[in-house]
N, C-alpha and C. Protein backbone atom coordinates (compact mmCIF):
# COMPACT_ATOMS: atom_id res chain seq x y z
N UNK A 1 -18.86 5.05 6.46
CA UNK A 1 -18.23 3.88 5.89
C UNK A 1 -17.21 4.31 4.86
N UNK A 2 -16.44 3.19 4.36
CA UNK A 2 -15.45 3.75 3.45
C UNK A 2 -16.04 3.15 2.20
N UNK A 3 -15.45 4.18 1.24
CA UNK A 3 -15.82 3.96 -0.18
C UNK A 3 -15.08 3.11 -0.72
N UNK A 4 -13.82 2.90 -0.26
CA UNK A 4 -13.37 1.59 -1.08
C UNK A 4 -13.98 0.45 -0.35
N UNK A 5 -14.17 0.29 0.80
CA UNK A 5 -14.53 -0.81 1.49
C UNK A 5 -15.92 -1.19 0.89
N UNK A 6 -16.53 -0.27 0.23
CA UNK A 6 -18.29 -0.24 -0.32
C UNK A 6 -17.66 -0.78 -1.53
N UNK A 7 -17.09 -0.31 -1.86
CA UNK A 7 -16.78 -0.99 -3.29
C UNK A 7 -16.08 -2.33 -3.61
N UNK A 8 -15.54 -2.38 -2.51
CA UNK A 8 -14.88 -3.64 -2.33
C UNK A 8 -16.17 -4.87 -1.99
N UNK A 9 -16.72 -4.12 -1.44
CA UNK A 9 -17.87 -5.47 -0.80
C UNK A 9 -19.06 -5.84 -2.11
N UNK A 10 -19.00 -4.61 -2.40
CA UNK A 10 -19.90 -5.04 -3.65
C UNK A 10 -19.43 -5.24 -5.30
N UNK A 11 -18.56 -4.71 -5.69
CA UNK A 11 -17.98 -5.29 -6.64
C UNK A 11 -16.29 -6.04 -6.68
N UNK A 12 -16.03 -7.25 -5.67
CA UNK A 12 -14.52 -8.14 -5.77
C UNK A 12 -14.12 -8.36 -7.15
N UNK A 13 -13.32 -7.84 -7.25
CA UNK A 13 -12.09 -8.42 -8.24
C UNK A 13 -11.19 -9.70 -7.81
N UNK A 14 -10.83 -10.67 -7.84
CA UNK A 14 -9.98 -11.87 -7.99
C UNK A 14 -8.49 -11.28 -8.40
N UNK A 15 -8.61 -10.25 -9.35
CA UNK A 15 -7.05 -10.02 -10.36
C UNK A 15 -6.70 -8.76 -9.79
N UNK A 16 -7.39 -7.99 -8.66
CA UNK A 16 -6.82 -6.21 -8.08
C UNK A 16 -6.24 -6.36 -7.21
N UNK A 17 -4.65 -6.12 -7.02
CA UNK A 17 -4.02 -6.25 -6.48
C UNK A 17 -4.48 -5.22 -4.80
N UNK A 18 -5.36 -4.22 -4.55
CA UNK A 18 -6.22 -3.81 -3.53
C UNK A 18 -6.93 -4.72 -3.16
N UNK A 19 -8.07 -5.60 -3.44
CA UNK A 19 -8.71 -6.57 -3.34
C UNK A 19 -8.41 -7.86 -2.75
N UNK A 20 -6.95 -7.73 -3.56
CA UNK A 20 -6.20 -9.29 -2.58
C UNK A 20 -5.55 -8.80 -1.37
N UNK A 21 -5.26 -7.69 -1.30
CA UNK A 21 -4.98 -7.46 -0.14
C UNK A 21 -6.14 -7.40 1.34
N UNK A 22 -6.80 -7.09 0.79
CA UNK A 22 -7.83 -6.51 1.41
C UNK A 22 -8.99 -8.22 2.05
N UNK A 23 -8.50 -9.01 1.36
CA UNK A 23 -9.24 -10.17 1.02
C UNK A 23 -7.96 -11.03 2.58
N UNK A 24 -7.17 -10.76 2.29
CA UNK A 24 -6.35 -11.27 3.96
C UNK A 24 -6.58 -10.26 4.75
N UNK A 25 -7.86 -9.42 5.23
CA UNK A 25 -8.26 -9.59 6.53
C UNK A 25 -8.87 -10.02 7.12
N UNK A 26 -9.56 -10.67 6.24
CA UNK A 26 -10.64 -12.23 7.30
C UNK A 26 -9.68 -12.78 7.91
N UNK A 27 -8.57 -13.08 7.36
CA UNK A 27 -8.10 -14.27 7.80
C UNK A 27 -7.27 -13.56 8.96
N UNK A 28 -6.81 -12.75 9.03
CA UNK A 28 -5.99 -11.63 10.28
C UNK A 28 -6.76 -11.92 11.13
N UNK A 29 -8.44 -10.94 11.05
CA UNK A 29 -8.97 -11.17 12.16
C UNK A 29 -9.61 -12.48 12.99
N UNK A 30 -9.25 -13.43 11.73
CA UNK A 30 -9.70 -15.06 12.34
C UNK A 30 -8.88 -15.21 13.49
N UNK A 31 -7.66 -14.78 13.34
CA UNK A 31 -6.62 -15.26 14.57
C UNK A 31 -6.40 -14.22 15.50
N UNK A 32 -7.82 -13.46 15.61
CA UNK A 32 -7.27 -12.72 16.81
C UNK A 32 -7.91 -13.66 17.98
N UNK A 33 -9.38 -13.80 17.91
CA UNK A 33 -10.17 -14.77 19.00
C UNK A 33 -9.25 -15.75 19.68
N UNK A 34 -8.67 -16.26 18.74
CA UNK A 34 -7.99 -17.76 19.09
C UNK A 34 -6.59 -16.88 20.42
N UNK A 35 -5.93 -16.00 19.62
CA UNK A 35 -4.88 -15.25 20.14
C UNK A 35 -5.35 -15.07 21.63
N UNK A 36 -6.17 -14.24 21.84
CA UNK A 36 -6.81 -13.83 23.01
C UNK A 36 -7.43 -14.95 24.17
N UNK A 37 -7.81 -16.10 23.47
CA UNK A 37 -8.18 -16.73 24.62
C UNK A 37 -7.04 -18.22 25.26
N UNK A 38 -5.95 -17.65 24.17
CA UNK A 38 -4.82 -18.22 24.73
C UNK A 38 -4.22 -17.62 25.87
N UNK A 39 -4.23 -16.36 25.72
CA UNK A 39 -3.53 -15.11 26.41
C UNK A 39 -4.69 -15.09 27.63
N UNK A 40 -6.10 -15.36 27.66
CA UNK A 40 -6.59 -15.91 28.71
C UNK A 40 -6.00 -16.99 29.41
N UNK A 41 -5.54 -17.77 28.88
CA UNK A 41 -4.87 -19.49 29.61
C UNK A 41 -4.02 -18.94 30.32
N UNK A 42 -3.33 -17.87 29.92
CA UNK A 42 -1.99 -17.54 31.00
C UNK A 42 -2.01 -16.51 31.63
N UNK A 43 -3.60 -16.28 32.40
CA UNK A 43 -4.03 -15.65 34.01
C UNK A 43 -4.38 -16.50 34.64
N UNK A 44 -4.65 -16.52 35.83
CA UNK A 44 -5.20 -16.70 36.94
C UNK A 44 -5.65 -15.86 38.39
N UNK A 45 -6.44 -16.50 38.95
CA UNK A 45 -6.94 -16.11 39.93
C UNK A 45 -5.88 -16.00 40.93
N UNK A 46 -6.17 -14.07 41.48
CA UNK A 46 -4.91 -13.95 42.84
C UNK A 46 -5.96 -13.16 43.67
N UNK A 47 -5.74 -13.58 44.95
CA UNK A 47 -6.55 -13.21 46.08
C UNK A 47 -5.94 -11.97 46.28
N UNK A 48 -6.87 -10.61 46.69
CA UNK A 48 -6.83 -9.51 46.60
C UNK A 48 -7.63 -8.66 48.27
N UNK A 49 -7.41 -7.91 48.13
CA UNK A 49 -8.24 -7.28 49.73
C UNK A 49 -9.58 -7.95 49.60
N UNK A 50 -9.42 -8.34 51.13
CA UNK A 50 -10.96 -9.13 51.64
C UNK A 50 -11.37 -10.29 50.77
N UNK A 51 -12.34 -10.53 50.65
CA UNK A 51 -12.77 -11.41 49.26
C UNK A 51 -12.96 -11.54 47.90
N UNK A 52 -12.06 -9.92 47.91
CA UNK A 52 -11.62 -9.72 45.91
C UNK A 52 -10.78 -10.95 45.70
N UNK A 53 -11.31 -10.94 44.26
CA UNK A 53 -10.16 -11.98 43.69
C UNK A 53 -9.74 -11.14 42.39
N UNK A 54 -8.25 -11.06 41.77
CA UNK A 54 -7.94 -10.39 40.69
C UNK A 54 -7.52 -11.18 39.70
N UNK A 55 -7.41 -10.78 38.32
CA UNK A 55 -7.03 -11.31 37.59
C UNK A 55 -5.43 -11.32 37.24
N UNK A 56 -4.48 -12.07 37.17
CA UNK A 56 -2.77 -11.76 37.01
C UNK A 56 -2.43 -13.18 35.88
N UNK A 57 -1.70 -12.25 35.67
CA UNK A 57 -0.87 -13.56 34.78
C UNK A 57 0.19 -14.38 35.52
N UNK A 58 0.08 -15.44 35.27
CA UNK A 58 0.85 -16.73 36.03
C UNK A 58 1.63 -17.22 35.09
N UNK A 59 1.59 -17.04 33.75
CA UNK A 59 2.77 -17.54 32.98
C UNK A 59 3.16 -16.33 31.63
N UNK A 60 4.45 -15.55 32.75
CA UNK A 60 4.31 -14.32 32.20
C UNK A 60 5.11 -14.76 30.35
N UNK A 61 6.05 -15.86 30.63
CA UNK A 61 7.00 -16.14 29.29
C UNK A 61 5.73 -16.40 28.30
N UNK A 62 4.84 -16.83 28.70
CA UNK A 62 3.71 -17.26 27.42
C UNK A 62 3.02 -16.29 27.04
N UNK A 63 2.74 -15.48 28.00
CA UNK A 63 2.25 -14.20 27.79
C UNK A 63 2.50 -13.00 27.06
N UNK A 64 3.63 -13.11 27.35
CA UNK A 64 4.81 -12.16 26.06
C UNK A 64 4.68 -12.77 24.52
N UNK A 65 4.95 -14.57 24.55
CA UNK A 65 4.60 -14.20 23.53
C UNK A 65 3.48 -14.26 22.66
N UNK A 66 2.26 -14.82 23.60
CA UNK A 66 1.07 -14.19 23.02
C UNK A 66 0.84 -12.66 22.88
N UNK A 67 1.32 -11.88 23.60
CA UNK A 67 1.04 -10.57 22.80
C UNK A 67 2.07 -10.31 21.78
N UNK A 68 3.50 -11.05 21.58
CA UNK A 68 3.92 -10.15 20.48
C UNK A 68 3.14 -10.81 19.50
N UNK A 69 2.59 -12.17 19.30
CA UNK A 69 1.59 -12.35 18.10
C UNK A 69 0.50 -11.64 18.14
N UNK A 70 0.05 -11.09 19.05
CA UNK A 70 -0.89 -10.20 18.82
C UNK A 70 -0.79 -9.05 18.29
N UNK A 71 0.35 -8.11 18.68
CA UNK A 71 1.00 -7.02 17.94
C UNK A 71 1.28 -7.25 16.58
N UNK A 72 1.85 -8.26 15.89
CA UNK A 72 1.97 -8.74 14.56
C UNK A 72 0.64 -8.54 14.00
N UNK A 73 -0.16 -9.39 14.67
CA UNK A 73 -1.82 -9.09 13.78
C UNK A 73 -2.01 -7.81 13.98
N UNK A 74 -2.01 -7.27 14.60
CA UNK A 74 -2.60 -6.14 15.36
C UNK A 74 -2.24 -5.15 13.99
N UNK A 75 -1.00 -5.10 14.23
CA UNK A 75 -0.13 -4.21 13.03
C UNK A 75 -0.60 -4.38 11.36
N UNK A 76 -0.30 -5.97 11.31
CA UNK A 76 -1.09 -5.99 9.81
C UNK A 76 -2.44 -5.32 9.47
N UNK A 77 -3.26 -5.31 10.48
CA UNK A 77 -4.62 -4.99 10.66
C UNK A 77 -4.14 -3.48 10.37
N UNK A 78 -3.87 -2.83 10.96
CA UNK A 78 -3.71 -1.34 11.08
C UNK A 78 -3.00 -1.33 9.93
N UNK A 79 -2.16 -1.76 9.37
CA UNK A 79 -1.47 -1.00 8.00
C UNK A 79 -2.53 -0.97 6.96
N UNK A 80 -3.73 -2.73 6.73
CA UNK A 80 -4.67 -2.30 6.02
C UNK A 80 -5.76 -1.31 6.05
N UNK A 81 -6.16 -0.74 7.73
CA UNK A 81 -6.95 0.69 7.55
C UNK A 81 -6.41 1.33 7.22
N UNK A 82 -5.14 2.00 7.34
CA UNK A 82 -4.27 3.02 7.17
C UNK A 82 -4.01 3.32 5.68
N UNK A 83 -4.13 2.21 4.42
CA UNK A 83 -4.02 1.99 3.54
C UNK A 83 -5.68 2.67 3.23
N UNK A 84 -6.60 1.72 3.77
CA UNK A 84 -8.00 2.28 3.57
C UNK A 84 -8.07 3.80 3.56
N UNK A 85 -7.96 4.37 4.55
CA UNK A 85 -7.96 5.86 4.86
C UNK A 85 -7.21 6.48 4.08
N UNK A 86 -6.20 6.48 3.72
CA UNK A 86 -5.39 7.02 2.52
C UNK A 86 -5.97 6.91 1.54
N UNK A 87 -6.35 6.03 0.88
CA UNK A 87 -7.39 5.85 -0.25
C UNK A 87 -9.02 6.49 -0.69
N UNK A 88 -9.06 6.17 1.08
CA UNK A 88 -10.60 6.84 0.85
C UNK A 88 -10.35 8.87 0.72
N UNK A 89 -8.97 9.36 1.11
CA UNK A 89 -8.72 10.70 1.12
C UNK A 89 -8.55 11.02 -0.29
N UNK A 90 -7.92 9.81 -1.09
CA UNK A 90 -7.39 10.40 -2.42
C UNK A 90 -8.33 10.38 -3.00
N UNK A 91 -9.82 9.50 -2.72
CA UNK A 91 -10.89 9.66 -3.74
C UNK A 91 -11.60 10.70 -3.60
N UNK A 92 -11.57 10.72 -1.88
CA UNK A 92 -12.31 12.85 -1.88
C UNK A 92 -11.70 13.63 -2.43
N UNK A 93 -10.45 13.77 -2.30
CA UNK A 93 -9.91 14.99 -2.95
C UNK A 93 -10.38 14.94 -4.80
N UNK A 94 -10.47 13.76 -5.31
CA UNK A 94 -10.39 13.51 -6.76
C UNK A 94 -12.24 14.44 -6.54
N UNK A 95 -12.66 13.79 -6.24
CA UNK A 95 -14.47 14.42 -5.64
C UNK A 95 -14.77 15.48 -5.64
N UNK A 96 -13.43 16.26 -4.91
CA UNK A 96 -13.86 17.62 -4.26
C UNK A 96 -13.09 18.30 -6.21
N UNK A 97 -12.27 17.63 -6.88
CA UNK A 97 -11.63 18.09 -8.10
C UNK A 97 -13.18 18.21 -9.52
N UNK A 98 -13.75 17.22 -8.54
CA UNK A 98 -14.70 17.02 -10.45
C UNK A 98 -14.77 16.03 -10.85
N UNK A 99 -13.42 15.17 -10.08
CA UNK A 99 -13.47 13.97 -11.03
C UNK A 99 -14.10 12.59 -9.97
N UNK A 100 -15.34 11.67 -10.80
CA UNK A 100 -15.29 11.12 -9.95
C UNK A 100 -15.42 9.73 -10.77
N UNK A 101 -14.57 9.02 -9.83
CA UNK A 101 -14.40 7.60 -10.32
C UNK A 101 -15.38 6.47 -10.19
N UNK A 102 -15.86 5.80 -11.32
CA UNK A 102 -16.53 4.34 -11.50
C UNK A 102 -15.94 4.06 -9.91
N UNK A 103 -15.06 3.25 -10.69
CA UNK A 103 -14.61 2.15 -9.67
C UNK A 103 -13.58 2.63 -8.37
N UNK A 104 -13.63 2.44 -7.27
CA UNK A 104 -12.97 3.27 -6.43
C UNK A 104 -11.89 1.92 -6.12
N UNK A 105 -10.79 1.81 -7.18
CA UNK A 105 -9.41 1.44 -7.19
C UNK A 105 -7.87 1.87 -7.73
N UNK A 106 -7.44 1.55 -7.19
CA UNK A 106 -6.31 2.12 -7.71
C UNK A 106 -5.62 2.27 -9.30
N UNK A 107 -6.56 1.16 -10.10
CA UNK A 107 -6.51 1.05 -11.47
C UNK A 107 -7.39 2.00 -12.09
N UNK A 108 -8.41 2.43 -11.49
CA UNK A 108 -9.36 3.21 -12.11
C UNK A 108 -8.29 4.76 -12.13
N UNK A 109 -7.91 4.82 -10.62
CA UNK A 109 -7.00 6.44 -11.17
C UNK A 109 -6.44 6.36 -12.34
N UNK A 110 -5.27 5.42 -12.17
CA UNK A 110 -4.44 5.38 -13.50
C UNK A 110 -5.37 4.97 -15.23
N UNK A 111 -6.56 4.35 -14.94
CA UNK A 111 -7.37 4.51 -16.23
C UNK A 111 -7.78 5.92 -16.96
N UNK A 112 -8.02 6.75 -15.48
CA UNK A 112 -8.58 8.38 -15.70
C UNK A 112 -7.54 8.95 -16.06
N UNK A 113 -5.98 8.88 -15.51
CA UNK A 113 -4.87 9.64 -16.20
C UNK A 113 -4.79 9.45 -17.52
N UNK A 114 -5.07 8.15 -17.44
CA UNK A 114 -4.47 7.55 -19.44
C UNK A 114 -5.36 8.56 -20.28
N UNK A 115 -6.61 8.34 -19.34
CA UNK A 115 -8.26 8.53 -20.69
C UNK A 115 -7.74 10.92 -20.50
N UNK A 116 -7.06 11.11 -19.71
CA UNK A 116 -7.03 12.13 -19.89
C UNK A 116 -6.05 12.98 -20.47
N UNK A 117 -4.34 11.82 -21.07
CA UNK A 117 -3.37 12.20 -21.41
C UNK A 117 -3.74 13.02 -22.74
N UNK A 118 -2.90 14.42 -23.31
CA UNK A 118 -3.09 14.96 -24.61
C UNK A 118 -1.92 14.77 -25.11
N UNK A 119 -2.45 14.70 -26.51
CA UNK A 119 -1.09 14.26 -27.24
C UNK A 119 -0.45 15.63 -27.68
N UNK A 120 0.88 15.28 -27.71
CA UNK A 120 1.95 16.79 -28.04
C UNK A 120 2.26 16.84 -29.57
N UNK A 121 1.95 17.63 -30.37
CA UNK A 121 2.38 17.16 -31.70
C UNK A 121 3.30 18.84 -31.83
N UNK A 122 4.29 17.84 -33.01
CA UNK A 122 5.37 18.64 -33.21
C UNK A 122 5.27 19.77 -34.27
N UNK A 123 5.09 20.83 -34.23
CA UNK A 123 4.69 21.91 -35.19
C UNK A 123 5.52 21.55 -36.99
N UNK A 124 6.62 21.08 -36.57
CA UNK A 124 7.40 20.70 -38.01
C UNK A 124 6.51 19.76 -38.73
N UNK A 125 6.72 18.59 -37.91
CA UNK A 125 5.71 17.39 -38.44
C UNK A 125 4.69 17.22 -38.60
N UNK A 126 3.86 18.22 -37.49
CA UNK A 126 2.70 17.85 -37.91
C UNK A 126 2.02 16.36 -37.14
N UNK A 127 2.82 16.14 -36.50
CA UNK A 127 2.49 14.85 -35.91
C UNK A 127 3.00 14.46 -34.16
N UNK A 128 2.95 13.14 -33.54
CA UNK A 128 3.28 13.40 -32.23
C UNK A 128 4.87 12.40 -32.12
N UNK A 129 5.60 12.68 -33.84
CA UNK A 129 6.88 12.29 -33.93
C UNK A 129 7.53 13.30 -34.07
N UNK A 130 8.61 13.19 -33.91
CA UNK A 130 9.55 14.26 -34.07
C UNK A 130 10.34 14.34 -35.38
N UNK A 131 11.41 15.41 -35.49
CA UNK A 131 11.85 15.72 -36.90
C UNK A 131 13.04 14.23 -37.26
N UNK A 132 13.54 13.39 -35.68
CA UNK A 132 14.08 12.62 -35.82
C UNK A 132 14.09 11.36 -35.99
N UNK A 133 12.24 11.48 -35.68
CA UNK A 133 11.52 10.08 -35.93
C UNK A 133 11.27 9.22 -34.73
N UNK A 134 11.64 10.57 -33.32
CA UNK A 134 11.22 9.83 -31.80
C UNK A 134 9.81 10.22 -31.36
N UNK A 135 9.24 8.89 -30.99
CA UNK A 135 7.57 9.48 -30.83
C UNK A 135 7.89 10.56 -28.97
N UNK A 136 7.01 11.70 -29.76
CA UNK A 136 7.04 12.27 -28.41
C UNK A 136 5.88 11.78 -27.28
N UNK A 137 6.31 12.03 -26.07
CA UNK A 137 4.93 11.13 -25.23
C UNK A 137 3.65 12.19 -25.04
N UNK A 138 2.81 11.81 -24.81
CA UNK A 138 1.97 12.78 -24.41
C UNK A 138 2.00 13.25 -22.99
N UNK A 139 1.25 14.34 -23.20
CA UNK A 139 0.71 15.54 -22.01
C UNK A 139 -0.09 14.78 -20.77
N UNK A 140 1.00 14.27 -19.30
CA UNK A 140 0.18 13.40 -18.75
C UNK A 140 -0.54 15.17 -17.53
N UNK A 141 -1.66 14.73 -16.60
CA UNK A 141 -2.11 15.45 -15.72
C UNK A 141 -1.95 15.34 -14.72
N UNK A 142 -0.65 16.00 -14.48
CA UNK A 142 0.05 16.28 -12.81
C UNK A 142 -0.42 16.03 -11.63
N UNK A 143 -1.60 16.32 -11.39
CA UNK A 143 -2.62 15.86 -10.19
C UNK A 143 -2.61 14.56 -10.16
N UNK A 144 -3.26 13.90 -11.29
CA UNK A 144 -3.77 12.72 -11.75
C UNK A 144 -2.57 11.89 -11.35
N UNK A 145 -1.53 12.13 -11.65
CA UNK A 145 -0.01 11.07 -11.24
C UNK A 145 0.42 11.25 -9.90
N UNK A 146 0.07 12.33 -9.34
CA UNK A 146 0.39 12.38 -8.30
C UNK A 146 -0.58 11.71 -7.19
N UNK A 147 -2.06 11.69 -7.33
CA UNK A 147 -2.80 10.68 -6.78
C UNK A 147 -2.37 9.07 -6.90
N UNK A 148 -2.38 8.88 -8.02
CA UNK A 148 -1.70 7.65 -8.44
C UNK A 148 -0.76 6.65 -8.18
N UNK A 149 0.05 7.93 -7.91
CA UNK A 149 1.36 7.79 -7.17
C UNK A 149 1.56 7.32 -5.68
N UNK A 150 0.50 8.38 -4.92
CA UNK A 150 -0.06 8.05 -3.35
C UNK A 150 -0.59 6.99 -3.41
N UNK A 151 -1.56 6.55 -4.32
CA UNK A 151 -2.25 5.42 -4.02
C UNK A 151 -1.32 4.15 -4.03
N UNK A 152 -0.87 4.02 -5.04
CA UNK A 152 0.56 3.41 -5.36
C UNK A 152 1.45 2.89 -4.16
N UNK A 153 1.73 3.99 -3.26
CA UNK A 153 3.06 4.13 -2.38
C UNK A 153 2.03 3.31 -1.50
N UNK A 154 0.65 3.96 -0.85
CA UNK A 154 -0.42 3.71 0.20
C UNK A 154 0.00 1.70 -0.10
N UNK A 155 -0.96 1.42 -1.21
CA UNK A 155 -0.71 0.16 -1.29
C UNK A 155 0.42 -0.67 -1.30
N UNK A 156 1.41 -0.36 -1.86
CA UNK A 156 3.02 -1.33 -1.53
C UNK A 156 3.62 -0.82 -0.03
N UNK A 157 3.07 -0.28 1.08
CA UNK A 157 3.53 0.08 1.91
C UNK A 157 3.11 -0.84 2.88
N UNK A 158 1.36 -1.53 2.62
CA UNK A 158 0.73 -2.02 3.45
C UNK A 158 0.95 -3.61 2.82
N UNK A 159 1.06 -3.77 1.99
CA UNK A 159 1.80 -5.09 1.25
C UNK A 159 2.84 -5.20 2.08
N UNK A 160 3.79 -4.71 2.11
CA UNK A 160 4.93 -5.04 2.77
C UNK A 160 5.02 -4.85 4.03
N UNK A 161 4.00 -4.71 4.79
CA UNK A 161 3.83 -4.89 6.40
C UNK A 161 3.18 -6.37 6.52
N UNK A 162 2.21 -6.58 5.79
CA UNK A 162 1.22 -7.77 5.62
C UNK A 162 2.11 -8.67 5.58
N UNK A 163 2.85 -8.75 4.43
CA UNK A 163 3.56 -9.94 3.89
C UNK A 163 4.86 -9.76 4.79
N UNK A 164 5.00 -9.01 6.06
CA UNK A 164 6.24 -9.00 6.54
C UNK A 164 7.47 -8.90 6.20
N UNK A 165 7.08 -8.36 5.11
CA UNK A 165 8.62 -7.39 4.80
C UNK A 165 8.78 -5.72 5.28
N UNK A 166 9.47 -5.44 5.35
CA UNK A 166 9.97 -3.85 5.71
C UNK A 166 9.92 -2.98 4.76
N UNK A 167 9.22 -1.97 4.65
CA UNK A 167 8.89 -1.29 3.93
C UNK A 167 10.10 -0.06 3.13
N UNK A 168 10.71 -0.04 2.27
CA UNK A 168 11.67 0.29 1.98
C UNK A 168 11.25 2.24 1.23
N UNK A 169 12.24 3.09 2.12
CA UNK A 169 12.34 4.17 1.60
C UNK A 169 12.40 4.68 0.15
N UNK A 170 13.32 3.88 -0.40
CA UNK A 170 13.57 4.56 -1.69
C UNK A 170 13.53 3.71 -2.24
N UNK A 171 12.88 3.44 -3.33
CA UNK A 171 12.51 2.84 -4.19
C UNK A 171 14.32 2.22 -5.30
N UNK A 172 14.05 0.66 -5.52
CA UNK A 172 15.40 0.85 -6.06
C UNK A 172 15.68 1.30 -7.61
N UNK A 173 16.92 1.63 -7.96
CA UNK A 173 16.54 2.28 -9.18
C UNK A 173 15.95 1.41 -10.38
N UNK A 174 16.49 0.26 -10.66
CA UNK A 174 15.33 -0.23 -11.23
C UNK A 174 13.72 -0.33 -11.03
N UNK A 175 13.42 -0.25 -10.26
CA UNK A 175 11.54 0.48 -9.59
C UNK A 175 11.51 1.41 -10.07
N UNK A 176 12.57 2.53 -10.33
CA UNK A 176 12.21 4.20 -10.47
C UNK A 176 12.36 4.16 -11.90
N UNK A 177 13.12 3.41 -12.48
CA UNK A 177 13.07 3.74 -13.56
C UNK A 177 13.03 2.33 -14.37
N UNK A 178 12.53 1.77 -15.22
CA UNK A 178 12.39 0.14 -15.16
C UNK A 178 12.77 0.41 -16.76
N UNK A 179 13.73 1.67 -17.59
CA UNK A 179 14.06 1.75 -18.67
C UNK A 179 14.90 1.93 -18.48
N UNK A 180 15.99 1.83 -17.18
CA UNK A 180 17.45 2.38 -16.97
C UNK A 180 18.07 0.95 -17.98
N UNK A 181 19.18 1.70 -18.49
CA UNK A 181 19.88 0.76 -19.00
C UNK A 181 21.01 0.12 -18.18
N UNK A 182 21.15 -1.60 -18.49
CA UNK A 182 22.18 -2.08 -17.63
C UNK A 182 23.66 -1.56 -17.39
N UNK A 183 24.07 -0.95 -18.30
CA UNK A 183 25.25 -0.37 -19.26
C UNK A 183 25.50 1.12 -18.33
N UNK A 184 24.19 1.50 -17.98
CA UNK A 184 24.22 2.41 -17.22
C UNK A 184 24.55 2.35 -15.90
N UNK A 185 23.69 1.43 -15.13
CA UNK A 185 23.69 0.78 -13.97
C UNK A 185 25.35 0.04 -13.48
N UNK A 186 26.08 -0.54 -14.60
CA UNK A 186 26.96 -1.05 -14.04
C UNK A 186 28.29 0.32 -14.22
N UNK A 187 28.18 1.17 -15.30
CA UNK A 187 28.87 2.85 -14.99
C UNK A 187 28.81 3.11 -13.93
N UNK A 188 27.62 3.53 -13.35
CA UNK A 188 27.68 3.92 -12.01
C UNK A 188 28.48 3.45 -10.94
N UNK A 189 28.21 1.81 -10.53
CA UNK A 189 28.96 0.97 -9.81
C UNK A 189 30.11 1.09 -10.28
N UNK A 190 30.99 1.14 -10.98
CA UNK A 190 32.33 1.54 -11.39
C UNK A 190 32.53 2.84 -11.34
N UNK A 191 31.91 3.56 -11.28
CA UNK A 191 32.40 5.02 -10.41
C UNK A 191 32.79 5.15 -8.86
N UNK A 192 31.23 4.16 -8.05
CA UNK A 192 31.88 4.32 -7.24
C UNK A 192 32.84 3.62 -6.51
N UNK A 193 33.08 2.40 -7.39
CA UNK A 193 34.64 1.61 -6.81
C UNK A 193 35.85 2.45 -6.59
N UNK A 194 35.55 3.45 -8.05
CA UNK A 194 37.02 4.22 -8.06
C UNK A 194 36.76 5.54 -7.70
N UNK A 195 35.76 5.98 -7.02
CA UNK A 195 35.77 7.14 -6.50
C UNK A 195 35.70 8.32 -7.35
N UNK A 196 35.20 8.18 -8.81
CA UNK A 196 35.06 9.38 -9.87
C UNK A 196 33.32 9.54 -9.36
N UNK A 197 34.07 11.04 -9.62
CA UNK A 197 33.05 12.03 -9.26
C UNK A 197 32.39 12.55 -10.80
C-alpha cells in the first residue's frame, strides 16, 4: 500500500492542498461505471460463424465519444497515482536518509527543512546581520529542498491535468522568483523590443 494513501485515509486534512486533490478521486472514479455502461449502449449483437454471436459496436460516432471521456478520466486517474508514486519514492528515499516524517505530506518536508535550517552569523557582528544591516538567510539542507521541490513539481503537475489545464515547463518568472522586481521585469521586456543584448 502507499504511505501517503495510509496517511491520507487516516489522518484528512480539509486545508492540504495533497488531500484535496486526492479527495477528487471518488468522484473520477464515480464516472467511470456510468461511462462504461453507456459505451455498452453502443454494441450490439452481430451474427458470427455458425451460432456465435459477437459483440460490435453499432454506433461507432457515440462510441468515440464515450471513450474520449473515458480517456479524460482515465488520465486524471493516472496523473493522481503517478503523483502518489512519486511521493511515496520521496518518502523512501527521506527513510532510507534517517529522516522520517510524522506526517507523510508535502508540508511536513518543507516543516523538516525549516526545523533543520542553521543560521549563518557574520564573524564581524557577531550576529546573522551583516556589517550593512542585511539579515543574512540561513543555511537551508540541499537534499531537503530538493525533495521538496519534487514533491512540489509531483503535485502542481497532477493539479493541472485534473483541473485540465496543461502542465507548463517552465515555471513563469514570477513563480521562480515571487521577489523579482516589476522595474526589473518590465527592463527586460524593453530589451527585448529593441534587441539589446
Amino acid at each position: 500500500m502507499s504511505a501517503v494513501r495510509d496517511y491520507y485515509k487516516d489522518h484528512h486534512s480539509n486545508f492540504d492542498a495533497l488531500h484535496k486533490l486526492l479527495d477528487k478521486e471518488a468522484g473520477l472514479l464515480a464516472q467511470l461505471p456510468p461511462l462504461r455502461a453507456r459505451a455498452l449502449g453502443c454494441c450490439g449483437a452481430v451474427a458470427g460463424k455458425g451460432s456465435e454471436l459477437k459483440l460490435a459496436v453499432v454506433d461507432p460516432d457515440g462510441w468515440d465519444k464515450i471513450a474520449k471521456e473515458l480517456s479524460a478520466v482515465q488520465e486524471k486517474l493516472d496523473a493522481i497515482n503517478e503523483m502518489v508514486a512519486r511521493l511515496d519514492s520521496i518518502f523512501a528515499e527521506m527513510e532510507a536518509a534517517g529522516i522520517v516524517p510524522r506526517e507523510k505530506t508535502i508540508r511536513a518536508i518543507w516543516a523538516i527543512e525549516q526545523g533543520r535550517r542553521t543560521p549563518v552569523i557574520d564573524p564581524h557582528t557577531c550576529t546573522n546581520v551583516d556589517h550593512l544591516g542585511h539579515r543574512i538567510p540561513p543555511k537551508q539542507d540541499a537534499q531537503l529542498v530538493a525533495w521538496g521541490g519534487r514533491a512540489n513539481a509531483a503535485l502542481q503537475e497532477a493539479q493541472a491535468i485534473v483541473d485540465g489545464q496543461q502542465p507548463t515547463a517552465q515555471p513563469s518568472a514570477s513563480l521562480a522568483n515571487p521577489w523579482a522586481s516589476p522595474l526589473t521585469e518590465l527592463a527586460e521586456k524593453a530589451k527585448s523590443l529593441f534587441n539589446v543584448v
